[in-house]
C-alpha atoms as a PDB file:
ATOM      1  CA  UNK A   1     -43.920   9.715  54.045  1.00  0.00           C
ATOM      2  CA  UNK A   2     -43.469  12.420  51.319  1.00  0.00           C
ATOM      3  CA  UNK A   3     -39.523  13.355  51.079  1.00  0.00           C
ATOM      4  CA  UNK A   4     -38.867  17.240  52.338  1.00  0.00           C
ATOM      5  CA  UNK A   5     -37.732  19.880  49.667  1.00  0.00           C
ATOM      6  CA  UNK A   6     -34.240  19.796  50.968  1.00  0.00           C
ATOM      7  CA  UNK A   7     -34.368  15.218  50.080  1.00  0.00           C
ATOM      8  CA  UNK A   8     -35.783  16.154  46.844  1.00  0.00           C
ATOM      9  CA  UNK A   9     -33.178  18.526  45.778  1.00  0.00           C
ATOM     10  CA  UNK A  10     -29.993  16.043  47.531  1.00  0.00           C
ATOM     11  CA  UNK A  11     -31.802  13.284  44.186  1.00  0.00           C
ATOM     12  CA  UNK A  12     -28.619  13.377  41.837  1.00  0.00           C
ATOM     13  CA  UNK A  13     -30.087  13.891  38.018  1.00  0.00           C
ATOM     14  CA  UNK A  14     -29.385  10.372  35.927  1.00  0.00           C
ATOM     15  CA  UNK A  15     -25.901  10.165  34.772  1.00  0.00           C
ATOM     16  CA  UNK A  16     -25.539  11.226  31.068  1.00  0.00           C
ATOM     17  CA  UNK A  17     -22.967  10.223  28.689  1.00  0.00           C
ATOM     18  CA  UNK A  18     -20.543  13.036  28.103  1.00  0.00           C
ATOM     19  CA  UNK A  19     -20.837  14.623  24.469  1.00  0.00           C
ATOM     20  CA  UNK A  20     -18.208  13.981  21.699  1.00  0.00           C
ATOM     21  CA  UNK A  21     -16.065  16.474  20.846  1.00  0.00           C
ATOM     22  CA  UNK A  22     -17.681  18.522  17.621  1.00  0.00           C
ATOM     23  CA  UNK A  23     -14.825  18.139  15.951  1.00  0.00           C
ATOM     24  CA  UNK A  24     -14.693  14.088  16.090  1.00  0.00           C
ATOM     25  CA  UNK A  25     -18.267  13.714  14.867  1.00  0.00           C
ATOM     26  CA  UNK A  26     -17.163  14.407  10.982  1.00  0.00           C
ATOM     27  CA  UNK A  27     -14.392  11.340  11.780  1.00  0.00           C
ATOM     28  CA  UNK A  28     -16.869   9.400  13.314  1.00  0.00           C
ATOM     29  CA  UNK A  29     -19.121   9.491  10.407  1.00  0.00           C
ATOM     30  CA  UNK A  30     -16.558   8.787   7.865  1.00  0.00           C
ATOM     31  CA  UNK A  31     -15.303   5.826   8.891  1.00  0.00           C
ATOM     32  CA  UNK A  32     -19.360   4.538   9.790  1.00  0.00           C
ATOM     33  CA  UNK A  33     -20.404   5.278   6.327  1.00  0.00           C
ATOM     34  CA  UNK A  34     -20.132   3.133   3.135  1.00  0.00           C
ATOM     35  CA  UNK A  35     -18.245   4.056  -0.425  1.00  0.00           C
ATOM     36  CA  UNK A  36     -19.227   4.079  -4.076  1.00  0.00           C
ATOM     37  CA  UNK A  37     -15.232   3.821  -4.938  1.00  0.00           C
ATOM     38  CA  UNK A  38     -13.282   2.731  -2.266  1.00  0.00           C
ATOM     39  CA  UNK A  39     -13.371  -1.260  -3.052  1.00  0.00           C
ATOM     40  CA  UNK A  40     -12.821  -0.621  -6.902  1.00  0.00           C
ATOM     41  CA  UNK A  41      -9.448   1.318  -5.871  1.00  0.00           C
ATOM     42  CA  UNK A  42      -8.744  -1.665  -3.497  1.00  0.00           C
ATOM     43  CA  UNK A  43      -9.572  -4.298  -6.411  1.00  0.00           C
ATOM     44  CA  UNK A  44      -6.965  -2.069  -8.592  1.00  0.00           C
ATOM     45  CA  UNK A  45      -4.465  -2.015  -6.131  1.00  0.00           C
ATOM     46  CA  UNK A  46      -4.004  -5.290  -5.348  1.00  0.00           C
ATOM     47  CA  UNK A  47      -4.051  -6.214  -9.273  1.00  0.00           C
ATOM     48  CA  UNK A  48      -1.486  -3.716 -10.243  1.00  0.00           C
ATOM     49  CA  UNK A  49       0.774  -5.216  -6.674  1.00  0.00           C
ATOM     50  CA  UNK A  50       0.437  -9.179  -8.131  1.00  0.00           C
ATOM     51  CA  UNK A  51       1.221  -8.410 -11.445  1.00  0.00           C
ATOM     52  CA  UNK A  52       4.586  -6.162 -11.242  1.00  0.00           C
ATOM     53  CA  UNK A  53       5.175  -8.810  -9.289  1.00  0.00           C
ATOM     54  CA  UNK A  54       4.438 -11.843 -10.954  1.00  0.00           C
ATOM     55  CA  UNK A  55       4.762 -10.658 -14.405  1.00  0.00           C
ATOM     56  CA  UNK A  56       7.368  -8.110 -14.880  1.00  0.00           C
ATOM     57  CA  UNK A  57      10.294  -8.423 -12.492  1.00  0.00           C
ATOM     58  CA  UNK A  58      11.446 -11.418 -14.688  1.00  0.00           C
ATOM     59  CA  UNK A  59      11.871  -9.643 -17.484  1.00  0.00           C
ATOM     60  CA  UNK A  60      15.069  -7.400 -18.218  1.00  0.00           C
ATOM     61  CA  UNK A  61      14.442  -4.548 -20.816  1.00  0.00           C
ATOM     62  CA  UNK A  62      16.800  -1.721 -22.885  1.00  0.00           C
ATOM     63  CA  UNK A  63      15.351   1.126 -23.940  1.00  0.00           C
ATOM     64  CA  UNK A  64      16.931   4.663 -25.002  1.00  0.00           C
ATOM     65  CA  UNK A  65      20.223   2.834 -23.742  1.00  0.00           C
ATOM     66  CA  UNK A  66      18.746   2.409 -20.129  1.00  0.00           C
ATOM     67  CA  UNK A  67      18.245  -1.148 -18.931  1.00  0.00           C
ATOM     68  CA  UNK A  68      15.139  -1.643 -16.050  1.00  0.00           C
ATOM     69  CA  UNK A  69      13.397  -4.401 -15.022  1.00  0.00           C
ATOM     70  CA  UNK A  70       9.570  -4.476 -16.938  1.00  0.00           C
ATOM     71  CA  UNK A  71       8.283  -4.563 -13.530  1.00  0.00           C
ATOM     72  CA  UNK A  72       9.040  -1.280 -12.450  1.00  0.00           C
ATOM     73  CA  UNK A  73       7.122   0.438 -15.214  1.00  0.00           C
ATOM     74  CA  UNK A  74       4.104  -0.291 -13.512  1.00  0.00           C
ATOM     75  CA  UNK A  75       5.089  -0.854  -9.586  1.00  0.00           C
ATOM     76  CA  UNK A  76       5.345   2.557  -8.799  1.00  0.00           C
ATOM     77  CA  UNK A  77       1.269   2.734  -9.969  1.00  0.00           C
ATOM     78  CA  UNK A  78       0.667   0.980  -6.655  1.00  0.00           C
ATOM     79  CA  UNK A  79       2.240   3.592  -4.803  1.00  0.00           C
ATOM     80  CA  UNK A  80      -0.428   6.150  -6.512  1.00  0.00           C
ATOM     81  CA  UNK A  81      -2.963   3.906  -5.336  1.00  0.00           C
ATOM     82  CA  UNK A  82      -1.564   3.952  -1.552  1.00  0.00           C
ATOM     83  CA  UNK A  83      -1.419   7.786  -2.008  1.00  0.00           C
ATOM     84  CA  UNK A  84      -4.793   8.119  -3.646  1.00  0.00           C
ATOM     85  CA  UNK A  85      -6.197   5.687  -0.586  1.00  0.00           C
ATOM     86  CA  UNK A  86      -4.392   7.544   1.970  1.00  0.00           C
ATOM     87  CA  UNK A  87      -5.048  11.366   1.263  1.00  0.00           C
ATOM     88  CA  UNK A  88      -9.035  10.714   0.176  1.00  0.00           C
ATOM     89  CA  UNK A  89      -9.746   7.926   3.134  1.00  0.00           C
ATOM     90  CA  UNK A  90      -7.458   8.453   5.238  1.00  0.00           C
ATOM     91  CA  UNK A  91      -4.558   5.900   6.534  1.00  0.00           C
ATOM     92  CA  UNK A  92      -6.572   3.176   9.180  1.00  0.00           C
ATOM     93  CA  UNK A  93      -8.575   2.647   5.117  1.00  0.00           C
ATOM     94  CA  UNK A  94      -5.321   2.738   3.563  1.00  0.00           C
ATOM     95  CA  UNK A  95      -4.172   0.373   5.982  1.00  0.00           C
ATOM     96  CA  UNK A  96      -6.262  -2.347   5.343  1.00  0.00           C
ATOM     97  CA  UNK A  97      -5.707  -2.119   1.759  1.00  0.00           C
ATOM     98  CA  UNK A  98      -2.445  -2.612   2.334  1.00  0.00           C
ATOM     99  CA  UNK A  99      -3.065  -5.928   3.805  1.00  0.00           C
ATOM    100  CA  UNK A 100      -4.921  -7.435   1.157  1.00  0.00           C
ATOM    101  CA  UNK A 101      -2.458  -6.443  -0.807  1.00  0.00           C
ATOM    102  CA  UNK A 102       0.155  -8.138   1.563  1.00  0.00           C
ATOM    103  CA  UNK A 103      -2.420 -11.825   2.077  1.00  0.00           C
ATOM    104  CA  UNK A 104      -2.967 -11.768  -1.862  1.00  0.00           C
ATOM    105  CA  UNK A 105       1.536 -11.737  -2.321  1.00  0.00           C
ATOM    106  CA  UNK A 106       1.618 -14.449   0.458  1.00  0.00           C
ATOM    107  CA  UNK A 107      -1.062 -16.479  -1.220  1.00  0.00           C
ATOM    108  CA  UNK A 108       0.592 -15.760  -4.488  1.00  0.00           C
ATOM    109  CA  UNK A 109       3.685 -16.996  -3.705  1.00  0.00           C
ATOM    110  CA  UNK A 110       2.401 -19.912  -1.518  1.00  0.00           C
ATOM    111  CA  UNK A 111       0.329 -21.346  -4.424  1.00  0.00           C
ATOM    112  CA  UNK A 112       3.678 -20.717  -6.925  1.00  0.00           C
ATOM    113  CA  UNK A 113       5.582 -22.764  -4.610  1.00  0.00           C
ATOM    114  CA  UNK A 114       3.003 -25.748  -4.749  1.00  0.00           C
ATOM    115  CA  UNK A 115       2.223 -25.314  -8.172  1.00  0.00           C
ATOM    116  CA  UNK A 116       6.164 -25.883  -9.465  1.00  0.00           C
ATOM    117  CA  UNK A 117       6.627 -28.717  -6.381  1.00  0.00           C
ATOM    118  CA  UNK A 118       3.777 -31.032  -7.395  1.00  0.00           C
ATOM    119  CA  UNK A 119       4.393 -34.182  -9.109  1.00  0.00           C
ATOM    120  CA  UNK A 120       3.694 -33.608 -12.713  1.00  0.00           C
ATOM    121  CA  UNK A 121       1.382 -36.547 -14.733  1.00  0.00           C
ATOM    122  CA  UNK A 122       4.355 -38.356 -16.857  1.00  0.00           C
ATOM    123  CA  UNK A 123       1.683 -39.587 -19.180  1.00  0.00           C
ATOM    124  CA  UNK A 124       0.878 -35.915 -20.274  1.00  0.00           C
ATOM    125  CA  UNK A 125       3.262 -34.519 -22.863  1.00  0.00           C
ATOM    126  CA  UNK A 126       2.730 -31.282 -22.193  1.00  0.00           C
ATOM    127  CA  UNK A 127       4.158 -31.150 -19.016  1.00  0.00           C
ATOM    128  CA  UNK A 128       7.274 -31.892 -20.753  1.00  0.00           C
ATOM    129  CA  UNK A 129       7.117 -27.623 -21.139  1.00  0.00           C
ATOM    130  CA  UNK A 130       4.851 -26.598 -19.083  1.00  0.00           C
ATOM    131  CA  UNK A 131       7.032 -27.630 -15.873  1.00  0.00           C
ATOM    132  CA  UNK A 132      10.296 -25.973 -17.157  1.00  0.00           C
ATOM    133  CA  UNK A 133       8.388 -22.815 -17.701  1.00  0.00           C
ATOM    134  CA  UNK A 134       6.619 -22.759 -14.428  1.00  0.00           C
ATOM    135  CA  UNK A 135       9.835 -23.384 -12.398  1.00  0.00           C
ATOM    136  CA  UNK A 136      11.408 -20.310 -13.876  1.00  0.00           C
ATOM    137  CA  UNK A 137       8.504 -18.005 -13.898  1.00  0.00           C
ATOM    138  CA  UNK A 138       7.342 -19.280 -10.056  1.00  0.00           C
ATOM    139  CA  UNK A 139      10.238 -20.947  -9.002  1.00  0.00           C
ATOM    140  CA  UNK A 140      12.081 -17.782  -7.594  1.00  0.00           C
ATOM    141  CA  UNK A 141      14.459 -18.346  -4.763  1.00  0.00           C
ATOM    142  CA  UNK A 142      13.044 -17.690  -0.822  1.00  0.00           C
ATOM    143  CA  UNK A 143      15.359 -14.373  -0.631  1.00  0.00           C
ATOM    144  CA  UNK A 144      13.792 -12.572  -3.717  1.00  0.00           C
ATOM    145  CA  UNK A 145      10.465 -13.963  -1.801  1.00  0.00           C
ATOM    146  CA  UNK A 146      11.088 -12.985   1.361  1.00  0.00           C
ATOM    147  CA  UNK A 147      12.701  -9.323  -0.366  1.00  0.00           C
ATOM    148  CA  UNK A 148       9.203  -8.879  -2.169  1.00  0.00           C
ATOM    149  CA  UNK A 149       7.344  -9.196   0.633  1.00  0.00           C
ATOM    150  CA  UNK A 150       9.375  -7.537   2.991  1.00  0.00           C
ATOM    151  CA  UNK A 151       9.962  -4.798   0.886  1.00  0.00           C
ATOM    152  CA  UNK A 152       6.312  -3.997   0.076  1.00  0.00           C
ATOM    153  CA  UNK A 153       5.202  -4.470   3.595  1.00  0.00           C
ATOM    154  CA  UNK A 154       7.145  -1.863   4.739  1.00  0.00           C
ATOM    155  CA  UNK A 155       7.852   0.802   2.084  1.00  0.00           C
ATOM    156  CA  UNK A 156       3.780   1.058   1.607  1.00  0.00           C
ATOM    157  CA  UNK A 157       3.035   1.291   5.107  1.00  0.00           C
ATOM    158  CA  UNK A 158       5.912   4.062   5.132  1.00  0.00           C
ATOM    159  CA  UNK A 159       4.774   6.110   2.338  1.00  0.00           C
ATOM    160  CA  UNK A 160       1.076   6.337   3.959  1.00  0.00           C
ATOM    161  CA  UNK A 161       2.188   7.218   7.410  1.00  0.00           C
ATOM    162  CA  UNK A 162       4.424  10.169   5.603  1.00  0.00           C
ATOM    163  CA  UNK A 163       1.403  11.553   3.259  1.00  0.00           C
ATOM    164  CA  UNK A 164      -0.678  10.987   6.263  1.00  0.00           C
ATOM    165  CA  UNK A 165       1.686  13.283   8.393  1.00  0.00           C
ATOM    166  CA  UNK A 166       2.485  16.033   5.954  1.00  0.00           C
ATOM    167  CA  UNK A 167      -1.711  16.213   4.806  1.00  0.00           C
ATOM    168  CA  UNK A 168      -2.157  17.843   8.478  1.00  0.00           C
ATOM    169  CA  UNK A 169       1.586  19.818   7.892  1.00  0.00           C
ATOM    170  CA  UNK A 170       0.456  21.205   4.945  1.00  0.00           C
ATOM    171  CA  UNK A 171      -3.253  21.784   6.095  1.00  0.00           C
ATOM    172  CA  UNK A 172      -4.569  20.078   3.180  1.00  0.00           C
ATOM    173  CA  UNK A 173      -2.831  22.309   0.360  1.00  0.00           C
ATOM    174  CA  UNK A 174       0.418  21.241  -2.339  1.00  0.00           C
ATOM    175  CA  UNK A 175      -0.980  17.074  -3.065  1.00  0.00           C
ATOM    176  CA  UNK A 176       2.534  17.083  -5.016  1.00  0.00           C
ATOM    177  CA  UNK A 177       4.588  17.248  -1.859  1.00  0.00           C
ATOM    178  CA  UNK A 178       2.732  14.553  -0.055  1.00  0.00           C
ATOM    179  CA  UNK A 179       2.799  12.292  -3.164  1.00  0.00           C
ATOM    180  CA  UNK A 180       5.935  12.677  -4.311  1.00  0.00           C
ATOM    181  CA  UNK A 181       7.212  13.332  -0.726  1.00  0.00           C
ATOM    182  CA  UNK A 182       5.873  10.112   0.225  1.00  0.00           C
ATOM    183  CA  UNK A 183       6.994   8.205  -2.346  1.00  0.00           C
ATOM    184  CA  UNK A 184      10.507   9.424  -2.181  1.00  0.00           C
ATOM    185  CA  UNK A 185      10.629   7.789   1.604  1.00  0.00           C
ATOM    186  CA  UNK A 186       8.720   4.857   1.097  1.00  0.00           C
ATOM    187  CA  UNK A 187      10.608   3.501  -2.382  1.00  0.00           C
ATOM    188  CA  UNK A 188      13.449   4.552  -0.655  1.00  0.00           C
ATOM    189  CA  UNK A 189      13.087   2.127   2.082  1.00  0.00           C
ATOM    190  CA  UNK A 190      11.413  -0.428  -0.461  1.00  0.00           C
ATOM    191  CA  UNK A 191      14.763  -0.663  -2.948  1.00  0.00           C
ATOM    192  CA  UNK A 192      17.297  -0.713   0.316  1.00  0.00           C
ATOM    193  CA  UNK A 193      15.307  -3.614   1.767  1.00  0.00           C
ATOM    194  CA  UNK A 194      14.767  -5.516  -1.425  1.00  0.00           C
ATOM    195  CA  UNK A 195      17.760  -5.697  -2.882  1.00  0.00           C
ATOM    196  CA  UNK A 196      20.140  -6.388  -0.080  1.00  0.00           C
ATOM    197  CA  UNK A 197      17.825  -9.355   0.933  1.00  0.00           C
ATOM    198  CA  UNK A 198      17.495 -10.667  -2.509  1.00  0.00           C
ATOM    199  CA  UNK A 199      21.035 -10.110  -3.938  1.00  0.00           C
ATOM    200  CA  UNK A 200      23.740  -9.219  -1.054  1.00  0.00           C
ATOM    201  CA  UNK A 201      26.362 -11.808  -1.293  1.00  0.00           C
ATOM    202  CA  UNK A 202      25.823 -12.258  -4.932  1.00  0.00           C
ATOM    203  CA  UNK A 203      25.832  -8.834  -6.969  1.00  0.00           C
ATOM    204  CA  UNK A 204      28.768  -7.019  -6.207  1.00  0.00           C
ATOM    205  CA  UNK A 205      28.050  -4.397  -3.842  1.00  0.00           C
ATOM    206  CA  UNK A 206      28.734  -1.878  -6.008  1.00  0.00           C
ATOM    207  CA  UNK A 207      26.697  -2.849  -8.607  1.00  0.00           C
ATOM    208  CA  UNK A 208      23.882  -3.295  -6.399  1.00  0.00           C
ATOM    209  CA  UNK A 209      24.186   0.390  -5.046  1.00  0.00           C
ATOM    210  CA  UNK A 210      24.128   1.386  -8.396  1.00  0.00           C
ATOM    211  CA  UNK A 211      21.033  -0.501  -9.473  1.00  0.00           C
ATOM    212  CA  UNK A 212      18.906   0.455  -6.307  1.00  0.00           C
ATOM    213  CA  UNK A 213      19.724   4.017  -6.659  1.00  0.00           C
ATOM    214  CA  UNK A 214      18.908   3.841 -10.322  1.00  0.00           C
ATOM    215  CA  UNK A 215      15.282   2.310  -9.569  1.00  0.00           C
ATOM    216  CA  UNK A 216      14.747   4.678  -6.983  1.00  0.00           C
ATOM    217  CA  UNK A 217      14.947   7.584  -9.007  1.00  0.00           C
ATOM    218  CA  UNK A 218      13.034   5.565 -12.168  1.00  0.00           C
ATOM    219  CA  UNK A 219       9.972   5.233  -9.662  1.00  0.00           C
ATOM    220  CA  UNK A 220       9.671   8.365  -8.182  1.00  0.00           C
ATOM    221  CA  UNK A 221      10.073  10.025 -11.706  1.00  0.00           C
ATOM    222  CA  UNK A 222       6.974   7.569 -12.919  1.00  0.00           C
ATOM    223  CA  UNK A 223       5.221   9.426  -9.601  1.00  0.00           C
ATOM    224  CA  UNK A 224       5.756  12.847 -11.462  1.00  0.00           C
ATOM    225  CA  UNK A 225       4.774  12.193 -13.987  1.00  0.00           C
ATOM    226  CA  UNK A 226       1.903  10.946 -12.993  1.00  0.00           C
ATOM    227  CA  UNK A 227       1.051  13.430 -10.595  1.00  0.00           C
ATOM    228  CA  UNK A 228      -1.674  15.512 -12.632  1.00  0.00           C
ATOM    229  CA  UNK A 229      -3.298  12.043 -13.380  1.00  0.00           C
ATOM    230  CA  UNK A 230      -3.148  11.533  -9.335  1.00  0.00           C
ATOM    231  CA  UNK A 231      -4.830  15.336  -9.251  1.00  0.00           C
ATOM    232  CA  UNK A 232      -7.601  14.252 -11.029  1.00  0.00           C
ATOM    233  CA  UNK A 233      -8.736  11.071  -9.551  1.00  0.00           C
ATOM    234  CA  UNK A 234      -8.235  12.467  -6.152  1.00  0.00           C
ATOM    235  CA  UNK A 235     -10.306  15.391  -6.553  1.00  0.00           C
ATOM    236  CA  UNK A 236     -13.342  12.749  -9.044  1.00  0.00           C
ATOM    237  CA  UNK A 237     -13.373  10.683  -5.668  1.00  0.00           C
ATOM    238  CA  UNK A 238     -13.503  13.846  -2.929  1.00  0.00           C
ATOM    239  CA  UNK A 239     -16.208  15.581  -5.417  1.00  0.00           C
ATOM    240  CA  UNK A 240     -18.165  12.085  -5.564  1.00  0.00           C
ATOM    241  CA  UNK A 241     -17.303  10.141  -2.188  1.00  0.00           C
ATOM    242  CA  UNK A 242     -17.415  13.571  -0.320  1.00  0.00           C
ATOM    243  CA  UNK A 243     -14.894  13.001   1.691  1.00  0.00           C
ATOM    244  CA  UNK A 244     -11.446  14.318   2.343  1.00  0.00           C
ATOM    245  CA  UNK A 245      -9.972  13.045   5.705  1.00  0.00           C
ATOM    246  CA  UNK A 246      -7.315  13.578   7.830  1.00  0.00           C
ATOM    247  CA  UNK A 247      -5.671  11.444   9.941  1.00  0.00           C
ATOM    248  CA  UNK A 248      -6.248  13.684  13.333  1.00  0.00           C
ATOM    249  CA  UNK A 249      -5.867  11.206  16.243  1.00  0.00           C
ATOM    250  CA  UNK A 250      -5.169   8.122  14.225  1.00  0.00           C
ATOM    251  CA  UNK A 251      -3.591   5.093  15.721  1.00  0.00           C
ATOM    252  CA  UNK A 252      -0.229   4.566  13.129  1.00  0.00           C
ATOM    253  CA  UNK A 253       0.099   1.485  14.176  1.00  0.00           C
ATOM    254  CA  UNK A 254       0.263  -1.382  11.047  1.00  0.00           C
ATOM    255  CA  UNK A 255      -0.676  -3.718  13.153  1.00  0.00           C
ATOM    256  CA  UNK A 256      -4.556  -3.399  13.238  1.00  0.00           C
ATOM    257  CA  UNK A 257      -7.360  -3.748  10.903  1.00  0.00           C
ATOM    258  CA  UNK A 258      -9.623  -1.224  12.862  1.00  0.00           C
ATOM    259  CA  UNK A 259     -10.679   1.913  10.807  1.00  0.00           C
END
């Protein structure tokens, strides 16, 4: 029997899924689509974190009648990579960066440890100076270890949230107060964890105010100066990657690998 008008019309139309918001689609597409430049600065990050790290911190230099550690001439360079990452990509792509950068110190400092702790061949003579040197290069204690880590973990994850933040503040305009904003907060938190875990109980404390308030300053300074180099690459990988994102309705969590 043929329904009546009125069983017709009483049909509900199929169910439809409801339309994203117009201004999610640009997100949406961002995060789907590939980069030309986004591994390279990912490649260069990591290799500027292991070497300041591996490299320079053992090394005490005077220059001008200032004495730093070699290291921090070229730490603070990650920290323009984090920026860089986080005001062109946004922070869920800075995120993950920063956890490469994270596995590659573990790994680093895992495969130290087991390199100085193996048995060494006593019928090769030049173990004789190869072991010495690798216990002092490698062989650094578990609090300047755990310090490292620690410190890096959280100070980078800090600085992105805070460029992240003041990108939407600012609407986009004055990159010199997110980067150097950003890097005042997060290499603030990076020398107050560091040094406490790696030297409390054997600098004096006053000496170790002194030096963590003197590298503080030394790092964000290298960020000034580098800021019209920071200009330029930004705006080469906006022009290029076309992209410029902002971290509207981002999960901050560090916890996640999700962009």
């Amino acid at each position: 029997m043929e329904p009546s008008l009125v069983d017709r019309d009483a049909v509900p139309p199929p169910a439809t899924a409801p339309a994203p918001a117009a201004d999610a689609l640009p997100q949406a597409r961002s995060r789907a689509r590939p980069y030309r430049y986004y591994d390279l600065i990912m490649a260069g990050f990591v290799t500027v974190l292991l070497c300041s790290n591996l490299i320079g911190p053992g090394k005490v230099c005077r220059f001008a009648g200032v004495t730093f550690g070699a290291g921090n001439l070229f730490f603070p360079i990650s920290y323009i990579f984090g920026d860089i990452l986080t005001e062109v990509y946004g922070y869920a792509r800075a995120r993950r960066v920063i956890w490469a950068g994270f596995g590659a110190m573990l790994f680093a400092t895992i495969m130290g440890l087991f390199v100085v702790h193996v048995p060494v061949d006593p019928g090769e003579p030049f173990n004789t100076r190869i072991q010495p040197a690798l216990e002092l290069v490698f062989g650094n204690t578990w609090r300047i270890v755990l310090g490292s880590i620690a410190a890096f973990w959280a100070g980078d994850f800090i600085n992105s949230y805070v460029l992240a933040k003041m990108k939407l503040l600012t609407r986009g305009r004055f990159l010199w107060t997110r980067t150097i904003g950003s890097t005042i907060v997060g290499q603030g938190v990076d020398s107050l964890l560091f040094y406490p875990i790696a030297f409390l109980g054997i600098w004096t404390t006053s000496k170790m105010l002194q030096i963590v308030l003197f590298n503080w300053i030394f790092k964000v300074t290298v960020e000034v100066v580098f800021t019209p180099v920071t200009y330029a690459i930004t705006n080469f990988l906006k022009r290029h990657e076309q992209e410029d994102y902002y971290d509207r309705g981002t999960d901050f969590t560090p916890f996640s690998l999700q962009v």
